[in-house]
N, C-alpha and C. Protein backbone atom coordinates (compact mmCIF):
# COMPACT_ATOMS: atom_id res chain seq x y z
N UNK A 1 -68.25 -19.55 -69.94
CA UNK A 1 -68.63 -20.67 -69.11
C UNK A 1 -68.08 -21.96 -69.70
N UNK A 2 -67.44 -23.06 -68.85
CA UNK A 2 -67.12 -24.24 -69.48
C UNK A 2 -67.89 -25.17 -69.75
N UNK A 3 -67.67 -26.09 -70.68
CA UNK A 3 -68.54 -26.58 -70.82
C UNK A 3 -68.75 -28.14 -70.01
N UNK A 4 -69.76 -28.76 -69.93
CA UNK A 4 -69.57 -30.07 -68.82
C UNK A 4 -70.95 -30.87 -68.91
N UNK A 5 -70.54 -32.43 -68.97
CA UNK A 5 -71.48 -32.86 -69.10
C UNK A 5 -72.33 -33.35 -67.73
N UNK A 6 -73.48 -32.78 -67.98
CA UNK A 6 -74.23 -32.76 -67.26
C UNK A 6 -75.13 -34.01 -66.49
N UNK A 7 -74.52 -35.40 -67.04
CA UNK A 7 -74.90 -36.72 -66.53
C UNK A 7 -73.94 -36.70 -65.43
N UNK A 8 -72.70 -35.95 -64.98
CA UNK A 8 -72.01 -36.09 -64.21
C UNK A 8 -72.46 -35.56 -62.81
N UNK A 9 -73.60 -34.90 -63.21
CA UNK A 9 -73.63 -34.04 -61.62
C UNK A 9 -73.78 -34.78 -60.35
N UNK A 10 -74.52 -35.84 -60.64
CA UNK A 10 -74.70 -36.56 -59.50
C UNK A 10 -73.62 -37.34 -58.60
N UNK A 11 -72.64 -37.82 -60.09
CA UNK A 11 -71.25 -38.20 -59.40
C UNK A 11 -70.88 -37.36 -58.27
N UNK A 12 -70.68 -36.27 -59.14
CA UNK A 12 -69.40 -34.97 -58.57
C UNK A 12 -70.65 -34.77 -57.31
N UNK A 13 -71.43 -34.64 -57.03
CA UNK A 13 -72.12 -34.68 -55.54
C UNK A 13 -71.81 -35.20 -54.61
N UNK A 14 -72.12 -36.64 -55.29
CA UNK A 14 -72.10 -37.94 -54.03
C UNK A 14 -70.11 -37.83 -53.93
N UNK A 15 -69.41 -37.23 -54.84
CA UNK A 15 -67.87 -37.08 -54.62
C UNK A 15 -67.43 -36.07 -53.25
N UNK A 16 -68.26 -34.84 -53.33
CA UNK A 16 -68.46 -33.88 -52.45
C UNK A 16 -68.48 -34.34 -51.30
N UNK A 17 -70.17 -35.06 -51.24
CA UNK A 17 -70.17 -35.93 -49.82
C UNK A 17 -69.25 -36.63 -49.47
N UNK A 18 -68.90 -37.24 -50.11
CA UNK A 18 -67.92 -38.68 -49.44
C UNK A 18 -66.11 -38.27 -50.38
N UNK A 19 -65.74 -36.89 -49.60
CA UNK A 19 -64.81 -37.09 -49.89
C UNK A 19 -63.40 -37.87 -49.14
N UNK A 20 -62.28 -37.76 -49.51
CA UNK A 20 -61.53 -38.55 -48.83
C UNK A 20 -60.91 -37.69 -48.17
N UNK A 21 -60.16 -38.35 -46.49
CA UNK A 21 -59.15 -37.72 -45.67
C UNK A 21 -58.46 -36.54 -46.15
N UNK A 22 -57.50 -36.96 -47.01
CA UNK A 22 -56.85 -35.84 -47.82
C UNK A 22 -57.63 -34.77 -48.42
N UNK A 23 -58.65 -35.08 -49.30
CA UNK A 23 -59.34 -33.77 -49.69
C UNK A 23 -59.59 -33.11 -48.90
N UNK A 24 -60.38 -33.51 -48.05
CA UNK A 24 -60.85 -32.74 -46.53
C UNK A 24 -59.90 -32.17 -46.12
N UNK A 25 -58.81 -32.07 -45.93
CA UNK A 25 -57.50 -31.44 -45.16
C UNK A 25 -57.24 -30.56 -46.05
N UNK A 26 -56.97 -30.44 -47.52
CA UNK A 26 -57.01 -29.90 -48.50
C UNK A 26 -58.23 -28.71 -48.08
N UNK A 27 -59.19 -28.82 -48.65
CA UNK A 27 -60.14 -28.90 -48.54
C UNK A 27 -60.63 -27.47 -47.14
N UNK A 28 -59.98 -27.55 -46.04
CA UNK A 28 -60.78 -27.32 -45.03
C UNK A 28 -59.34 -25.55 -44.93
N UNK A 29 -58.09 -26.01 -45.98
CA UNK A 29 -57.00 -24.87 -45.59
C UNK A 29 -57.66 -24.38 -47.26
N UNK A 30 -58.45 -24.44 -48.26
CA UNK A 30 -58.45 -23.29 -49.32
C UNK A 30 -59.78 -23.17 -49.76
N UNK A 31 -60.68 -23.74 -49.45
CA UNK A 31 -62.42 -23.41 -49.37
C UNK A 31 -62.49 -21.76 -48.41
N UNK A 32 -63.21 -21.29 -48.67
CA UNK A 32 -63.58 -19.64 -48.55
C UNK A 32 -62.64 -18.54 -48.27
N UNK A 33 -62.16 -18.85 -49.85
CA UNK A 33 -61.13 -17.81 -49.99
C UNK A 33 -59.74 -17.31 -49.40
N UNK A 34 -59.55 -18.61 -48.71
CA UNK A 34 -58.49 -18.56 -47.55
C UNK A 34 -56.73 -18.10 -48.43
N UNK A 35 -56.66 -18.81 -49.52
CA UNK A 35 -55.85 -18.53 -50.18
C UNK A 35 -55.51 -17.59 -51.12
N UNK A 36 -54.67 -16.35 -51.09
CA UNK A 36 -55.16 -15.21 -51.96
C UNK A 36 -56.38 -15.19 -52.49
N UNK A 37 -57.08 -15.03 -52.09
CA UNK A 37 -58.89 -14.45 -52.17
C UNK A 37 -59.58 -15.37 -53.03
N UNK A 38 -58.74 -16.59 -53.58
CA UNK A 38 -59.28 -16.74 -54.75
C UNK A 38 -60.28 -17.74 -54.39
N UNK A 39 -61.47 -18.46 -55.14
CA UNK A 39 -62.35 -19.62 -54.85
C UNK A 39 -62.24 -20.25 -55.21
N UNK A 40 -62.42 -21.54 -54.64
CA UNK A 40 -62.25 -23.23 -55.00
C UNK A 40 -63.44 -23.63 -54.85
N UNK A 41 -64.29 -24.51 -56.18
CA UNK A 41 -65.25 -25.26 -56.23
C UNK A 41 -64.44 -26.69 -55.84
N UNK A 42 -65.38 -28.06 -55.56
CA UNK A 42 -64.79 -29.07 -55.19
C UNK A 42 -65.72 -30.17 -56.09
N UNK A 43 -64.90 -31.03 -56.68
CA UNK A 43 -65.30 -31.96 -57.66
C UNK A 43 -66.22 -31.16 -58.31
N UNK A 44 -65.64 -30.10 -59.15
CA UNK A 44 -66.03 -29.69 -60.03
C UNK A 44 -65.88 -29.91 -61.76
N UNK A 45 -67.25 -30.08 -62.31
CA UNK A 45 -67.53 -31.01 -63.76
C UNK A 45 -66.88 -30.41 -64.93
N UNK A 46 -65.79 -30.47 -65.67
CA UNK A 46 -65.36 -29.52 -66.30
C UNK A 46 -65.37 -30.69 -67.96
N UNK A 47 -65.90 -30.18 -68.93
CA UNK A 47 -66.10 -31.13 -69.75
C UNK A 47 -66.51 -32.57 -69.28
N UNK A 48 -65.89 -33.98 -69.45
CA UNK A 48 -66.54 -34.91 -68.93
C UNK A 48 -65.83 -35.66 -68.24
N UNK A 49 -65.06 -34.68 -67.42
CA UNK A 49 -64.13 -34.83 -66.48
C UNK A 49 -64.42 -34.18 -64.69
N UNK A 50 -64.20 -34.87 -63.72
CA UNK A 50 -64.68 -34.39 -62.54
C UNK A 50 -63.19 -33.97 -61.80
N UNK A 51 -62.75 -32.60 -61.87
CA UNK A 51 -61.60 -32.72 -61.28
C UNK A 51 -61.78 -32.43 -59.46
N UNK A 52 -60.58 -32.41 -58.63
CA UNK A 52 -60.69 -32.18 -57.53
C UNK A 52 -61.28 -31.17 -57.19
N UNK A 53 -60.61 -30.15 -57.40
CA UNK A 53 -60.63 -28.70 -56.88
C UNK A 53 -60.60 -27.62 -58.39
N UNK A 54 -61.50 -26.70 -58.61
CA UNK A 54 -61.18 -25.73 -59.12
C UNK A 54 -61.22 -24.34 -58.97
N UNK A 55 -60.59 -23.56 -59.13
CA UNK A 55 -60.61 -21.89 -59.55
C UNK A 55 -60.68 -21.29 -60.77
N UNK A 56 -62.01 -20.93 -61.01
CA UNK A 56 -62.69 -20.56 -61.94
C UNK A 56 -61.55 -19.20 -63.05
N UNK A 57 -61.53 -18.32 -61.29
CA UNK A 57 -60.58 -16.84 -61.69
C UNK A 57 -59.31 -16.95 -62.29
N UNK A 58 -58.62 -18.03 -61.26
CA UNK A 58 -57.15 -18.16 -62.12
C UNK A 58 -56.61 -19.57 -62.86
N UNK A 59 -58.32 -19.91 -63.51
CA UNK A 59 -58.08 -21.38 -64.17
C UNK A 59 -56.94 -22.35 -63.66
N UNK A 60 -57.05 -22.51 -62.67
CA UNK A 60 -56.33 -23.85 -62.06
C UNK A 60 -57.31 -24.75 -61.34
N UNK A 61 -56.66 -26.46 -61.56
CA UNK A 61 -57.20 -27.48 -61.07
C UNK A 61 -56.02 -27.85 -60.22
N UNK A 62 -56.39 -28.70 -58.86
CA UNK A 62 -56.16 -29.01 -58.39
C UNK A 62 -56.20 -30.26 -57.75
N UNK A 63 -55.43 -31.39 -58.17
CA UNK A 63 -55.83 -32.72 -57.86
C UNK A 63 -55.05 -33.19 -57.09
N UNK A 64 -56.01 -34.77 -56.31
CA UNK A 64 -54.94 -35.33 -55.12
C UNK A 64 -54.74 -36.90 -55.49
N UNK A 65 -53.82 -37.19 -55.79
CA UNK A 65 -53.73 -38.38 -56.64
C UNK A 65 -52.97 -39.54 -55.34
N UNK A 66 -54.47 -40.67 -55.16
CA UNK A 66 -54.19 -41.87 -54.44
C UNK A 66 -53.30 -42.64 -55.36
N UNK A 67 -53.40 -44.18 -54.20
CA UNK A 67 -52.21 -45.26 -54.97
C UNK A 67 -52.81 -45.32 -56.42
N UNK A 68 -54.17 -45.42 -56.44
CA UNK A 68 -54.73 -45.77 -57.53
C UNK A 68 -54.14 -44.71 -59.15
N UNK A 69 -53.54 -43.62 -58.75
CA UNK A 69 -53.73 -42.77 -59.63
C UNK A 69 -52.11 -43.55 -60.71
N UNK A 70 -51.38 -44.55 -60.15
CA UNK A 70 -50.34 -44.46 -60.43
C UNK A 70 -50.40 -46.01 -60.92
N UNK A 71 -51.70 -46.46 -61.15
CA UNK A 71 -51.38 -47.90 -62.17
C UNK A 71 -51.55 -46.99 -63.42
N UNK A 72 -51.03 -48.08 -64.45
CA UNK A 72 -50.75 -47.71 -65.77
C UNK A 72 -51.82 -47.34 -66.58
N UNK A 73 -52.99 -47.30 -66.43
CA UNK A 73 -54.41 -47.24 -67.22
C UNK A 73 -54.40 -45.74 -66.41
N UNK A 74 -54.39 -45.97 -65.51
CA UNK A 74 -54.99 -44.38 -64.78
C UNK A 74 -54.17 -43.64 -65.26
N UNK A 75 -52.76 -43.83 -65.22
CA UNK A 75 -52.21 -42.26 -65.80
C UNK A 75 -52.18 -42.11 -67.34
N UNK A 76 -52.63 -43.17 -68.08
CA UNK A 76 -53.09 -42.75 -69.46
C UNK A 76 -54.35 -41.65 -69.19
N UNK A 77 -55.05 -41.89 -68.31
CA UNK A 77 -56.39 -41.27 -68.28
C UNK A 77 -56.05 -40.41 -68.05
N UNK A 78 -54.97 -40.06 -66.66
CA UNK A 78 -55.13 -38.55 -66.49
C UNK A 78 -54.16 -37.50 -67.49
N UNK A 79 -53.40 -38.47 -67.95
CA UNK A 79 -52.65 -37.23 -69.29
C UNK A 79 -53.61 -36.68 -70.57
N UNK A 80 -54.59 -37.60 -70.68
CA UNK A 80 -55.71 -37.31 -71.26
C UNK A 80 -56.47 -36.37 -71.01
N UNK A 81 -56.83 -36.48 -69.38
CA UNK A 81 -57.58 -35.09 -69.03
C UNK A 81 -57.26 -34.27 -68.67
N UNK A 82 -55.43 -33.82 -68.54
CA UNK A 82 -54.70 -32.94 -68.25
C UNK A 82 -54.71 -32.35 -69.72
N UNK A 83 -54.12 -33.01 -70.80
CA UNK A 83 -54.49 -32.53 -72.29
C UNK A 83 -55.27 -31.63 -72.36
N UNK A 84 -56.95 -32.19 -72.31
CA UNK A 84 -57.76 -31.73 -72.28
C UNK A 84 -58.00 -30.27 -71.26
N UNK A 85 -57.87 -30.37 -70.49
CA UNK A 85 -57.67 -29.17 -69.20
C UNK A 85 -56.65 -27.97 -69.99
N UNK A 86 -55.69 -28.36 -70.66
CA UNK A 86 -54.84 -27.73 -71.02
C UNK A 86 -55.13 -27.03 -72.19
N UNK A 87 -55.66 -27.68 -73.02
CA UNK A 87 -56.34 -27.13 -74.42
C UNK A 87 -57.91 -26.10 -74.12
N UNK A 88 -58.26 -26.19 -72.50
CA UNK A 88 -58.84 -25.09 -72.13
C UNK A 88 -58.46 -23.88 -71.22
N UNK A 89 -56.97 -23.48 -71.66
CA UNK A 89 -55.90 -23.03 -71.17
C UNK A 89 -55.70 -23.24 -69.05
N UNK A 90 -56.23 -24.10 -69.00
CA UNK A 90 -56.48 -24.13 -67.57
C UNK A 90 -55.15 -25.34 -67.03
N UNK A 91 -54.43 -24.65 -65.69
CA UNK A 91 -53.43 -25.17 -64.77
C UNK A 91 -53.93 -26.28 -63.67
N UNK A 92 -53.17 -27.58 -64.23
CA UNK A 92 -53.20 -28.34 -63.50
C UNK A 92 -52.41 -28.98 -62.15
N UNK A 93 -52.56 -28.87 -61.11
CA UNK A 93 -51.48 -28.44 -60.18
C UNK A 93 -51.67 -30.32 -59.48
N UNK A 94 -50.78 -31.08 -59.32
CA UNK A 94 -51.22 -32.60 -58.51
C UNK A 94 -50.29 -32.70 -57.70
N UNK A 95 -50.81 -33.61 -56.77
CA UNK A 95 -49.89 -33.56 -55.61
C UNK A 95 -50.62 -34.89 -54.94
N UNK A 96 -49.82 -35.60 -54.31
CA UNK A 96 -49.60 -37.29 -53.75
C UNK A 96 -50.84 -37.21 -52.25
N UNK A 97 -51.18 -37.98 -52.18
CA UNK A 97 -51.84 -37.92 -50.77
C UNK A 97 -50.79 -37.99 -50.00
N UNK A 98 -49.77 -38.00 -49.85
CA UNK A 98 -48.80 -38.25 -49.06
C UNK A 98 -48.19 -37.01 -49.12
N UNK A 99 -48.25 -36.24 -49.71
CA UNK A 99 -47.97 -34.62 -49.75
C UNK A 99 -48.72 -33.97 -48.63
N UNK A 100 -50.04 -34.18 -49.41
CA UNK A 100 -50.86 -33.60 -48.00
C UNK A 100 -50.65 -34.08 -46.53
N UNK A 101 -50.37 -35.16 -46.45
CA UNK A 101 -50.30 -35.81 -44.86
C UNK A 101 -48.60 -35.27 -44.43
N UNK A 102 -47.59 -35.40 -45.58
CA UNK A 102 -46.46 -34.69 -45.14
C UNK A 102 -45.87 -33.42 -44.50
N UNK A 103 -46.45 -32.96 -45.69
CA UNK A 103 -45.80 -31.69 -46.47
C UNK A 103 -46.69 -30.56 -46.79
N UNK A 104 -48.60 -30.65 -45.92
CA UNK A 104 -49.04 -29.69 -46.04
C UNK A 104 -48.45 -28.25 -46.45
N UNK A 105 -48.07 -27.57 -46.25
CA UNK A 105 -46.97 -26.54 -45.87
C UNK A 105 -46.67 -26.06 -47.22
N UNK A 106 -45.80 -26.48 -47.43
CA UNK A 106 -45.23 -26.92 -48.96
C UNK A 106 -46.02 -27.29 -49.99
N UNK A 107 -47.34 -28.09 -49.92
CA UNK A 107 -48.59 -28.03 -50.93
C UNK A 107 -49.38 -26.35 -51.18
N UNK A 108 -49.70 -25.95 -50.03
CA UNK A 108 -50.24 -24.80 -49.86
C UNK A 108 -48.88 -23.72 -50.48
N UNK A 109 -48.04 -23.47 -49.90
CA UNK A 109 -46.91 -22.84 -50.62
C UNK A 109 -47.09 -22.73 -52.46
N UNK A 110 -46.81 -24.10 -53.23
CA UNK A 110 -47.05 -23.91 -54.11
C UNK A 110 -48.51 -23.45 -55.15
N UNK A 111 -49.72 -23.54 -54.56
CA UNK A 111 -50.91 -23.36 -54.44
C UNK A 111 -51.05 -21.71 -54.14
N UNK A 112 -49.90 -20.97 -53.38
CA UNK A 112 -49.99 -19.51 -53.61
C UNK A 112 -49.00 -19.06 -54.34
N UNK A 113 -48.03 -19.73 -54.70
CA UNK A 113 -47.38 -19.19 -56.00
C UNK A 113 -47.97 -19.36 -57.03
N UNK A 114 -48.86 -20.46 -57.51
CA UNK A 114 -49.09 -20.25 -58.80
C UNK A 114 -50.20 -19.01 -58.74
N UNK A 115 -50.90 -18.65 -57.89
CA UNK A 115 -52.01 -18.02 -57.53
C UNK A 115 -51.18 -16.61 -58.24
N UNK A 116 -50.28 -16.37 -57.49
CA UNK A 116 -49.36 -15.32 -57.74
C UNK A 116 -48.93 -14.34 -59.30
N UNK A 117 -49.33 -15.87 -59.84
CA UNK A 117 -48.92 -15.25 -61.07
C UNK A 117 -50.24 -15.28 -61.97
């Protein structure tokens, strides 16, 4: 079991509820098993980190990175919690909101290759 801090739960809830456009679209093509069988929790607490999407079975995360993800403080943060993700041998898979609104297709595509392996 991973480990996670548990002051977070309420975040990763109220994250659930009020997720964004993109997650939801995300969201609505790999929630119940739609994608090689596997399951996706959503804003799930993994250490003291809330990632998008996870799969427990084939340790991958799955994140959807707004404008915000691409000022300079934020992507210190997220190489930090990709580090971290990584040092719990777990795959971090990101992709642009603009992927999803594009290029669905091609998000999901890569989302069953890594599955694949």
């Amino acid at each position: 079991m991973l480990e996670y801090n548990r002051n977070l739960k309420n975040i990763s809830r109220n994250l659930r509820n009020n997720m964004t456009p993109e997650e939801i679209i995300l969201w609505s093509r790999i929630k119940s098993k739609k994608v090689k069988n596997a399951f996706f929790s959503r804003q799930k607490v993994i250490g003291n980190y809330i990632v998008d999407f996870y799969c427990y079975e084939f340790k991958l995360v799955i994140e959807l990175d707004g404008g915000h993800h691409f000022e300079h403080n934020k992507e210190k943060q997220d190489i930090k919690r990709d580090s971290f993700l990584k040092e719990k041998q777990i795959k971090v898979l990101r992709f642009s909101n603009l992927d999803i609104r594009k290029n669905l297709n091609g998000v999901l595509e890569k989302i069953y290759n890594e599955l694949k392996h």
